[in-house]
Protein backbone atom coordinates (compact mmCIF):
# COMPACT_ATOMS: atom_id res chain seq x y z
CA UNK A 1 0.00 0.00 0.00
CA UNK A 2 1.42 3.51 -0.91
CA UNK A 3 2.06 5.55 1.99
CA UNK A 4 1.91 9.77 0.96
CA UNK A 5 4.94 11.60 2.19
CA UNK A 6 4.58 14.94 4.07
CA UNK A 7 2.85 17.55 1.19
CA UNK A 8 1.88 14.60 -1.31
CA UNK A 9 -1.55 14.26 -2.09
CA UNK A 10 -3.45 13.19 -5.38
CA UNK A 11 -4.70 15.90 -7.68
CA UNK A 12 -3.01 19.19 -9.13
CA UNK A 13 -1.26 21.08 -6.31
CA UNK A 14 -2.43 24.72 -6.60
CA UNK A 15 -0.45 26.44 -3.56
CA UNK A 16 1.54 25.80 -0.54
CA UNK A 17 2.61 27.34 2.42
CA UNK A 18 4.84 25.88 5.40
CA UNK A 19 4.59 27.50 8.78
CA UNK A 20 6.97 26.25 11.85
CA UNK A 21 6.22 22.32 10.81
CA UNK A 22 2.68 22.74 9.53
CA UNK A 23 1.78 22.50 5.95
CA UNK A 24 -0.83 24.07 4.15
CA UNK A 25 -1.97 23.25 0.94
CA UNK A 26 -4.63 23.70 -2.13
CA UNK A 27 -5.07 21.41 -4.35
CA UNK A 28 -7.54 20.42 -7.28
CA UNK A 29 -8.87 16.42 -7.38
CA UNK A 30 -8.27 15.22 -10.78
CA UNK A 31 -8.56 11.25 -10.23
CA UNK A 32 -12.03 10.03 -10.14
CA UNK A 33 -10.61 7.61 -7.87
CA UNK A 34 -7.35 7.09 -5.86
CA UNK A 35 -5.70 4.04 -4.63
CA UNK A 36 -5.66 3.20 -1.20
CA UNK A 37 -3.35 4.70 0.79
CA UNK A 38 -2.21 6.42 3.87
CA UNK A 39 -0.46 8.88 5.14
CA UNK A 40 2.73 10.18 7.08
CA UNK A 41 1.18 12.77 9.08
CA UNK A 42 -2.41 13.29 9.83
CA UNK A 43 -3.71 15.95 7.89
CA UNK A 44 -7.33 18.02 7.27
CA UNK A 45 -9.29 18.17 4.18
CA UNK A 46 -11.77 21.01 3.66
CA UNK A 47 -13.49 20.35 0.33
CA UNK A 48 -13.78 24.03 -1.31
CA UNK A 49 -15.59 22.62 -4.16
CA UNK A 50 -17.35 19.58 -5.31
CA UNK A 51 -18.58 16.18 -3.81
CA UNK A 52 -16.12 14.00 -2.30
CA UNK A 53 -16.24 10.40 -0.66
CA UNK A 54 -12.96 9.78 1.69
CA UNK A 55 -13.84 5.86 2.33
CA UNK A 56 -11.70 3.49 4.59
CA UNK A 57 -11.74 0.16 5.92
CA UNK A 58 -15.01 0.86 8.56
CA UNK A 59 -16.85 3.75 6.47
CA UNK A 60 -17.74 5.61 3.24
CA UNK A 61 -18.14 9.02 4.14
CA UNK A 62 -19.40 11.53 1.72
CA UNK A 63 -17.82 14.72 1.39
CA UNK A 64 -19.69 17.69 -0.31
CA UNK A 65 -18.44 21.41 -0.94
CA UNK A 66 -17.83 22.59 2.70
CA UNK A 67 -16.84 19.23 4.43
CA UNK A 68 -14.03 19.34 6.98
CA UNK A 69 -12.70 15.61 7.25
CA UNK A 70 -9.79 14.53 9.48
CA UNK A 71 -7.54 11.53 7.86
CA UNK A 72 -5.16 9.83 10.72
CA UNK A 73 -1.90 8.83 9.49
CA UNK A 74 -2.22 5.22 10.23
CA UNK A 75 -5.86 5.19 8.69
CA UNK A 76 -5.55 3.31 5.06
CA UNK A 77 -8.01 5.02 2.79
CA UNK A 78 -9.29 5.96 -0.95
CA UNK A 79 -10.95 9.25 -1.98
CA UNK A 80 -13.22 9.57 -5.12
CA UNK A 81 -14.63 11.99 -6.99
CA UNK A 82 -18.94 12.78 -7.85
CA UNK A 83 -18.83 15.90 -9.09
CA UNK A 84 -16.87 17.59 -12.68
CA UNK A 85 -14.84 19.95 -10.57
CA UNK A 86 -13.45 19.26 -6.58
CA UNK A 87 -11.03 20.79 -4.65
CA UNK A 88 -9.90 21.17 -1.22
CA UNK A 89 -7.90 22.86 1.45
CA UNK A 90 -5.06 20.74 3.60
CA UNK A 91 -3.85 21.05 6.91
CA UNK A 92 -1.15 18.69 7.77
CA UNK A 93 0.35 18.71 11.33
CA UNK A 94 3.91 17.41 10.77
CA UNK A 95 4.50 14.57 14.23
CA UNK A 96 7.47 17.04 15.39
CA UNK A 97 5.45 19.99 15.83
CA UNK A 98 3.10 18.41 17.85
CA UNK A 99 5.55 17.04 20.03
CA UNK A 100 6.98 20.72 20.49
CA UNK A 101 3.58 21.91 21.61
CA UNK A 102 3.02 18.87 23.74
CA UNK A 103 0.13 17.68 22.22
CA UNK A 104 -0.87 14.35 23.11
CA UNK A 105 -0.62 12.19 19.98
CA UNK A 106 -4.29 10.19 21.14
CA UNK A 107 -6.08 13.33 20.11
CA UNK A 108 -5.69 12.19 16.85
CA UNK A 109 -7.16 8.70 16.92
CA UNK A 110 -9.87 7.78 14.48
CA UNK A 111 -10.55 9.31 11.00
CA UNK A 112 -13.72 11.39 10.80
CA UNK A 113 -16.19 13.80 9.50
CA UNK A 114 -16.07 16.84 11.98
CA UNK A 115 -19.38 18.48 12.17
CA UNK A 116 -18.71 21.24 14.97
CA UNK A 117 -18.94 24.70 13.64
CA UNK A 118 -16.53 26.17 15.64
CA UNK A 119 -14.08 24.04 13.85
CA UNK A 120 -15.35 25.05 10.82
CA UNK A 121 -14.90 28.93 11.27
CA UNK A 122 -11.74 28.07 12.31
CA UNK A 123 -10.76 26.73 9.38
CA UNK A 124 -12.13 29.57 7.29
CA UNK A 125 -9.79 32.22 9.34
CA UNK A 126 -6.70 29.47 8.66
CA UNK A 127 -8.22 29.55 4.78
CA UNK A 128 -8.03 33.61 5.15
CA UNK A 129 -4.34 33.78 6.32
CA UNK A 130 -3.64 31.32 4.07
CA UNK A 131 -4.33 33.50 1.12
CA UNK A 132 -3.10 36.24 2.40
CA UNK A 133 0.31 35.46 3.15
CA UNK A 134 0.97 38.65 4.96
CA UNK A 135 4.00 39.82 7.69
CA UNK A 136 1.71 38.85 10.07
CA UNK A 137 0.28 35.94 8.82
CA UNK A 138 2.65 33.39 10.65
CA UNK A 139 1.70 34.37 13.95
CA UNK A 140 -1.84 34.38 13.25
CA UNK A 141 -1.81 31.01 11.42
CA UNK A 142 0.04 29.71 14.92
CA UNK A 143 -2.83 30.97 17.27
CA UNK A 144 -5.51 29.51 15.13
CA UNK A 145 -3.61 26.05 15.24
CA UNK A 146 -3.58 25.91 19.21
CA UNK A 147 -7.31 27.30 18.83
CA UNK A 148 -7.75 24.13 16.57
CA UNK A 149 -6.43 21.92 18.80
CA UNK A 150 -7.88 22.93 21.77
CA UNK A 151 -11.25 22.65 19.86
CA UNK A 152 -10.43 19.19 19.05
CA UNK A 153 -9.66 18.46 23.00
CA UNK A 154 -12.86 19.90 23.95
CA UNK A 155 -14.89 17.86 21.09
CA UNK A 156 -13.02 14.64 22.44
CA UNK A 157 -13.53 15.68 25.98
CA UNK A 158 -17.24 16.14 25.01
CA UNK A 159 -17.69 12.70 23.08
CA UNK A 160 -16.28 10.82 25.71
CA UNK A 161 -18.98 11.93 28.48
CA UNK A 162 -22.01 10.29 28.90
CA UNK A 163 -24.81 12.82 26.90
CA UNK A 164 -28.40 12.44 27.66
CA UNK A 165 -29.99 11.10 24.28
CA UNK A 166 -31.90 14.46 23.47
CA UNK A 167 -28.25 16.32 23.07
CA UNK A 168 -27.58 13.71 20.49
CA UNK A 169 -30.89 14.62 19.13
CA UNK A 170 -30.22 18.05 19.48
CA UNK A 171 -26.82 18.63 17.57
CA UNK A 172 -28.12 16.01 14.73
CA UNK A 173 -31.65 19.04 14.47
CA UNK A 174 -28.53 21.74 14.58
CA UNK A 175 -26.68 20.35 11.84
CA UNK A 176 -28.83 19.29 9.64
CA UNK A 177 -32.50 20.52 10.23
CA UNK A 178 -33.13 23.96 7.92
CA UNK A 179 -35.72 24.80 9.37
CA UNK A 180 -35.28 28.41 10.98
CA UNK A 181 -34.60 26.98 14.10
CA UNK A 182 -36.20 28.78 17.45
CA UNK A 183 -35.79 27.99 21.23
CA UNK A 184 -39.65 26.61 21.05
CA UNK A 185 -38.84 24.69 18.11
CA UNK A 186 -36.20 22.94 19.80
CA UNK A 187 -38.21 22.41 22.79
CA UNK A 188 -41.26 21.14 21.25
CA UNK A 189 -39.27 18.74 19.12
CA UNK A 190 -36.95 16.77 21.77
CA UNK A 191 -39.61 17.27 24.25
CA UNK A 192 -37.52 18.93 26.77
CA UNK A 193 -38.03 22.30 28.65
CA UNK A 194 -36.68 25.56 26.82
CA UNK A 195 -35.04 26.61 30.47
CA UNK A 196 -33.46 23.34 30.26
CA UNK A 197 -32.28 23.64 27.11
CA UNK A 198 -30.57 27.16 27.68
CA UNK A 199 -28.73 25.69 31.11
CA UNK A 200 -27.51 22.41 29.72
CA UNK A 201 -26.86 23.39 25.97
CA UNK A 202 -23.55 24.96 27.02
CA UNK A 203 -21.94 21.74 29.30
CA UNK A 204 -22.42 19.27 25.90
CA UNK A 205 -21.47 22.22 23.28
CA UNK A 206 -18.78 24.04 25.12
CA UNK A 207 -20.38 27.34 24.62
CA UNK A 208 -24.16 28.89 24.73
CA UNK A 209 -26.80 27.55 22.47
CA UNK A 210 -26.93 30.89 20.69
CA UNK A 211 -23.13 30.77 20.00
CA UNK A 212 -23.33 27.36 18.49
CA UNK A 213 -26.44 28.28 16.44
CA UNK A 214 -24.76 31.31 14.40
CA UNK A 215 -21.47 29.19 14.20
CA UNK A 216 -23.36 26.58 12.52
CA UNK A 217 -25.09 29.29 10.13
CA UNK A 218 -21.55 30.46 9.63
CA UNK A 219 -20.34 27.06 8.83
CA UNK A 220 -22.92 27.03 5.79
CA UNK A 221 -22.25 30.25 4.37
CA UNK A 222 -18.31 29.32 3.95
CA UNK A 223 -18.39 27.34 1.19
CA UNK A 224 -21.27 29.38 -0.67
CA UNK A 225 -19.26 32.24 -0.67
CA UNK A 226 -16.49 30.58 -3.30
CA UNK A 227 -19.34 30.33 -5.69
CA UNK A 228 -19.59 33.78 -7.24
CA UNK A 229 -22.82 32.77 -8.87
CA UNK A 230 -25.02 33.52 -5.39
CA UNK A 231 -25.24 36.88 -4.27
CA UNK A 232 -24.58 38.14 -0.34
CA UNK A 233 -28.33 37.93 -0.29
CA UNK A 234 -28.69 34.48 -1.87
CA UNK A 235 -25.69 33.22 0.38
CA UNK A 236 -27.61 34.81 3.83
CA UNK A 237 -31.38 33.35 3.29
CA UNK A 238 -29.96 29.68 2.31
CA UNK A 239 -27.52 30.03 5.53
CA UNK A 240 -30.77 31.19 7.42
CA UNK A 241 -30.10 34.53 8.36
CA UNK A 242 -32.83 36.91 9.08
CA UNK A 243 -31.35 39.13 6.71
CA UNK A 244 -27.81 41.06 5.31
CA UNK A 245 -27.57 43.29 7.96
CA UNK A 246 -27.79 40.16 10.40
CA UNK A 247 -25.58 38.09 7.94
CA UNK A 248 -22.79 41.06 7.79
CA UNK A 249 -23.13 41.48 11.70
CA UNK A 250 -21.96 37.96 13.00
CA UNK A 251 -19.58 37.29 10.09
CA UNK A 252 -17.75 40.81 11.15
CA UNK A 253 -17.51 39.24 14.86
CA UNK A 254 -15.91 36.28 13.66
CA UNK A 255 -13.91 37.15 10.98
CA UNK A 256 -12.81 41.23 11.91
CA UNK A 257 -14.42 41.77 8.14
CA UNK A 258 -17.61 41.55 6.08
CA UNK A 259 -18.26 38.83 3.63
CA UNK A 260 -18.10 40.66 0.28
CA UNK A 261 -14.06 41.58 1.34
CA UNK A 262 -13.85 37.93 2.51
CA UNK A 263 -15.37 36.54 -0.70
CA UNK A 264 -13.08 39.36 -3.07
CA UNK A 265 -9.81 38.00 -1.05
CA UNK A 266 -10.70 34.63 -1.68
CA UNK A 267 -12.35 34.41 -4.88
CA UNK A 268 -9.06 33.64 -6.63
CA UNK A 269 -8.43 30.24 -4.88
CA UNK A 270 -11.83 28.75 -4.54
């Protein structure tokens, strides 16, 4: 079985960036399928564009535009490709830097489709620097990868504590109901009090229910906003945003810009 050296991946490599013993990378998918493989050092994929399926020995997992899968190195898999055009962002943590940081190497057990939001807008900040490439960019792309592994801590903290089953039920309705969620919608649908909700909501999603709910409207706009067919607009009402001004508000918080001077930095690499 081929085993992929540190920076080798299948497809058409776009860009690249090293900072302190992380790699970051672009790259287009060309192969409709690859062989199976694994790799040297566990990496990230964030699919940019396209439909993906990263498939290995326990699961198929499909992969569409805005995915954020984690590949272990000693995970053998095979990635294919279901749509004309795919491409993806990497993040590959080389085994030396994570040994400098003291990060435990168990973190990073498991290969897997990461669903939490926070992860995701951190991943869209790393995306930002990345393209940017700026005097201060190695410093900031630093921060966000302790912020990204401390996220990952929490999440395994998290998954590892006993959750009543209506949390369960409640992050599946977050992630993948479109409904414009409410409070009472929540409530009414896992059967559990609102006031309950509100207190317990921040032990099983390390932050407040509100928090987690724009992150995950965040998390959808990301990957609309490298398609310069929607508008702002467009982009907003499918991410379920009340409106622009709402849209404009809590991307500014999280990103220290609005989403048109996101989308024009950007634009080129999507």
């Amino acid at each position: 079985m081929k085993i992929l050296s540190r920076g080798e991946y299948y497809g058409n490599q776009n860009s690249e960036n090293t900072f302190n013993g992380v790699l970051l990378s672009q790259y287009t998918y060309t192969a409709e399928r690859t062989d199976w493989h694994y790799h040297e050092n566990p990496y990230f994929m964030y699919v940019l564009q396209g439909n993906m399926k990263d498939c290995n020995t326990r699961v198929k997992t499909l992969c569409p535009s805005g995915s954020l899968m984690f590949n272990n190195w000693q995970e053998p898999h095979f990635g294919s490709k279901h749509s004309d055009q795919a491409s993806g962002f990497h993040l590959e943590f080389e085994k030396n830097w994570l040994k400098e940081k003291d990060i435990a190497f168990d973190l990073w057990e498991g290969s897997q489709l990461i669903q939490n939001p926070q992860l995701h807008v951190l991943f869209a900040q790393l995306y930002h620097e990345f393209v940017l490439s700026d005097s201060v960019s190695t410093v900031s792309v630093e921060l966000l990868l302790l912020q990204i592994c401390n996220a990952l801590s929490d999440q395994k903290h998290l998954d590892s504590l006993e959750n009543p089953v209506w949390i369960d039920h409640l992050k599946e309705l977050l992630h993948y109901d479109s409904t414009n969620l409410s409070l009472d919608y929540l409530s009414a649908t896992l059967n559990v009090h609102p006031v309950h909700i509100s207190r317990a909501a921040p032990k099983y999603l390390k932050m407040s229910l509100g928090q987690y709910m724009r992150q995950q409207k965040l998390k959808k706009t990301l990957p609309l906003l490298l398609d310069s067919a929607l508008s702002l607009t467009e982009i907003g009402y499918q991410a379920g945003f009340s409106d622009q001004s709402h849209f404009n508000r809590v991307f500014r918080e999280h990103f220290n810009m609005n989403p048109s001077r996101y989308r024009k930095m950007i634009k080129n690499r999507g």
